[in-house]
C-alpha atoms as a PDB file:
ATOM      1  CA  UNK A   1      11.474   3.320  -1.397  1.00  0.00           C
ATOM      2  CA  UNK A   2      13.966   4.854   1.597  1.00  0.00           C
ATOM      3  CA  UNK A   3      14.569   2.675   4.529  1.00  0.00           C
ATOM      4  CA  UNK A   4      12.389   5.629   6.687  1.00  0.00           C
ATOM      5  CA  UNK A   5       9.582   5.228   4.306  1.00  0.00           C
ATOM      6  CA  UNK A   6       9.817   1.810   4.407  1.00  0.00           C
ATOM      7  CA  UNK A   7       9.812   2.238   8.392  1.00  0.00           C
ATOM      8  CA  UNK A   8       7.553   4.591   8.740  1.00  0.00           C
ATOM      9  CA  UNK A   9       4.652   3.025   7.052  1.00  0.00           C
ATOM     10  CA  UNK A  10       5.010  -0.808   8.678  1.00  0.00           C
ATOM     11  CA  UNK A  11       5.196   1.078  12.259  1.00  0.00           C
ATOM     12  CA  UNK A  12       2.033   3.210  11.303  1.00  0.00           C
ATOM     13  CA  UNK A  13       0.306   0.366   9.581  1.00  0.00           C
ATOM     14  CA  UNK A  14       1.434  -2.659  11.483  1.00  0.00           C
ATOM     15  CA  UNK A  15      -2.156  -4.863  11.120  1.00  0.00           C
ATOM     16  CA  UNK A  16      -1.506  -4.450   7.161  1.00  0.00           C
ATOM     17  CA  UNK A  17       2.110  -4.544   7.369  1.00  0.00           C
ATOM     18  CA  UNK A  18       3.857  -6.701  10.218  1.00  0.00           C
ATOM     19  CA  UNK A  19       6.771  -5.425  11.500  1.00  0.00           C
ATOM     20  CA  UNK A  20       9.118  -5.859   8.397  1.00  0.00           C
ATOM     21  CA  UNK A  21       8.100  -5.499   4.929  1.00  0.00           C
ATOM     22  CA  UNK A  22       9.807  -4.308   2.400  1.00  0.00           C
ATOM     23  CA  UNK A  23       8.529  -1.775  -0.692  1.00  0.00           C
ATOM     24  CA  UNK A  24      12.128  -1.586  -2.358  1.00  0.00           C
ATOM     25  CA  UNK A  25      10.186  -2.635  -5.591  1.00  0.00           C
ATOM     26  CA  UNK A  26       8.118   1.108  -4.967  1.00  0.00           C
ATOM     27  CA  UNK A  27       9.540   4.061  -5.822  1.00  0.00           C
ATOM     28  CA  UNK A  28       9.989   6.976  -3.181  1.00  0.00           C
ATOM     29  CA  UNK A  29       7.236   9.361  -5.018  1.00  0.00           C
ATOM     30  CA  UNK A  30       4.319   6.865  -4.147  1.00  0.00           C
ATOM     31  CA  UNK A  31       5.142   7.112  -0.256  1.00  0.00           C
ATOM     32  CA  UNK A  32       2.308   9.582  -0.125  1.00  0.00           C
ATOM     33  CA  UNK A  33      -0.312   7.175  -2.210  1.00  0.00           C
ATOM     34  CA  UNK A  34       0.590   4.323   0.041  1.00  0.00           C
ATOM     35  CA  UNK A  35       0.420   6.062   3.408  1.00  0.00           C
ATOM     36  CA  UNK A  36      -3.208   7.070   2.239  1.00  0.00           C
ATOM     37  CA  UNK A  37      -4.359   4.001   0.670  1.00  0.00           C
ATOM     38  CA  UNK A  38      -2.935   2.078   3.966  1.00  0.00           C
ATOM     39  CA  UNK A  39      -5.091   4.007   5.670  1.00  0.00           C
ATOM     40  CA  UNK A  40      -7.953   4.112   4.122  1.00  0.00           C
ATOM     41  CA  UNK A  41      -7.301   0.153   4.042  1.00  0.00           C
ATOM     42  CA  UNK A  42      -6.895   0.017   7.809  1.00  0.00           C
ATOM     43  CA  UNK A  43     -10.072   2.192   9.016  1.00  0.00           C
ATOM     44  CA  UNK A  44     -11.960  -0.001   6.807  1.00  0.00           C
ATOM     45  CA  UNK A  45     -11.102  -3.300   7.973  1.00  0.00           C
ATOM     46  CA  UNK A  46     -11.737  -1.451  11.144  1.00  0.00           C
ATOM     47  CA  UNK A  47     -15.184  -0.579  10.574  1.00  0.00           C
ATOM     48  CA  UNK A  48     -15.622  -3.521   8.197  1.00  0.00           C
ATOM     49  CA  UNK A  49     -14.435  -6.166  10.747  1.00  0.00           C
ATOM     50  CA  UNK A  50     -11.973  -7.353   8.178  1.00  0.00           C
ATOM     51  CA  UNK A  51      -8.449  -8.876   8.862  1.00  0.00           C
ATOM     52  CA  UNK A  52      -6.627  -7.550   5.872  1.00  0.00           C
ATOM     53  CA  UNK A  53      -2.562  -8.475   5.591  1.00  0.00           C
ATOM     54  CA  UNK A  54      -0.559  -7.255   2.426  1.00  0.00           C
ATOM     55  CA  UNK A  55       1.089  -9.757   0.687  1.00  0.00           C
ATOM     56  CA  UNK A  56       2.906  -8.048  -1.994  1.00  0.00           C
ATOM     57  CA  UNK A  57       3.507  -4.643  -2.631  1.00  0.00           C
ATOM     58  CA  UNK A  58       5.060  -3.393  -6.099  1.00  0.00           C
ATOM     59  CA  UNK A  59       6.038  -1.474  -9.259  1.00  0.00           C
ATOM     60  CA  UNK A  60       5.003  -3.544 -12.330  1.00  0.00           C
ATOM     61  CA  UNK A  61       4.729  -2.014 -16.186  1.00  0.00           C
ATOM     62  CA  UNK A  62       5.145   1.697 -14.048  1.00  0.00           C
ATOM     63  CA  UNK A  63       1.627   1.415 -12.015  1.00  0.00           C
ATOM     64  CA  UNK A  64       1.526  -0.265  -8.860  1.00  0.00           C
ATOM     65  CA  UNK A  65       0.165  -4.111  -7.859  1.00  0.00           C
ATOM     66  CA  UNK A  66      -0.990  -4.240  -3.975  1.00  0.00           C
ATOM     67  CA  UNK A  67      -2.628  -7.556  -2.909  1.00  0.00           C
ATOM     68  CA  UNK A  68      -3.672  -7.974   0.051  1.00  0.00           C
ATOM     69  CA  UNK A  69      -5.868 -11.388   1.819  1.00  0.00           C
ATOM     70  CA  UNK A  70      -9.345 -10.785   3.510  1.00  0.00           C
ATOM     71  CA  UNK A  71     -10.358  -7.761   0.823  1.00  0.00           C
ATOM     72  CA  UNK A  72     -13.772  -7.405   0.392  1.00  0.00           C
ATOM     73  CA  UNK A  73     -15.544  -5.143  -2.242  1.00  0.00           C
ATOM     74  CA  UNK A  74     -14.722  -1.875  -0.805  1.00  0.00           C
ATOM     75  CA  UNK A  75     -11.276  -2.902   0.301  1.00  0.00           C
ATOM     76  CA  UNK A  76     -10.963  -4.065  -3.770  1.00  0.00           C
ATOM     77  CA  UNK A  77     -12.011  -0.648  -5.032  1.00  0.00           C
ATOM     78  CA  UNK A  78      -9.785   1.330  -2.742  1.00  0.00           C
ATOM     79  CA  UNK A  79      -6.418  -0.885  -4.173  1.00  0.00           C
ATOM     80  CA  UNK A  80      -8.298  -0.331  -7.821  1.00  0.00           C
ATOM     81  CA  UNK A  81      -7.939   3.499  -7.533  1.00  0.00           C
ATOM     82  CA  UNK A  82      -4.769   3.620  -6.259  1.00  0.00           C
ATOM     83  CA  UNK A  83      -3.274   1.452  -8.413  1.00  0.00           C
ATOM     84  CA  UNK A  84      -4.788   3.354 -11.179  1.00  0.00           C
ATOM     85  CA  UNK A  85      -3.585   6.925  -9.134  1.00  0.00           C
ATOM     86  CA  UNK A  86      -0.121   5.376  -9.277  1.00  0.00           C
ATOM     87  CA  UNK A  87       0.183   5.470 -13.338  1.00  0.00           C
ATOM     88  CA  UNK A  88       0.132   9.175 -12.969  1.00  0.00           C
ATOM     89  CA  UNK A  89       3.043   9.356 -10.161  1.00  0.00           C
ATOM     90  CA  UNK A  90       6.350  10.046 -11.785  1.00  0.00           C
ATOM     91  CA  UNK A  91       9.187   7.494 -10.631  1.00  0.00           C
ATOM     92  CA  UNK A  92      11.384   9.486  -8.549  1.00  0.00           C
ATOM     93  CA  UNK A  93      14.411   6.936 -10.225  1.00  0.00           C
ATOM     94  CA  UNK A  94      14.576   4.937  -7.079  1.00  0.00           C
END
């Protein structure tokens, strides 16, 4: 994923994110997907009480693997569908 995606989503998203966090291992056609599922994450947790925090963030096998700590069911079933949205991104080659 660019540096400005990369940028753009840890400054939007910084409760799920931190300040730094890298989604090199993403390619640059899923920026949409994660900006949405980010947040849908974060007004959940919102609403939810949660404290979610992304651990890892990647391609595997062409779909995409986001874990997070301090899911719930809902917070589950929102990664679920978009790492099952993913399969039908094409990689942009990045």
């Amino acid at each position: 994923m660019t540096p400005s995606h990369e940028a753009l989503l840890c400054r939007t998203f910084p409760d799920l994110y931190g300040c730094e966090y890298s989604f090199s291992a993403c390619p640059d056609s899923w920026f949409e997907l994660l900006y949405n599922l980010s947040q849908a994450l974060t007004d959940h947790a919102r609403r939810a009480g949660l404290q979610l925090v992304a651990t890892d963030v990647k391609e595997k096998h062409g779909s995409l693997r986001f874990y997070a700590e301090g899911t719930d069911a809902e917070a589950d079933r929102l990664i679920a569908e978009a790492e099952s949205a993913s399969e039908g991104i094409p990689d942009d080659g990045k």
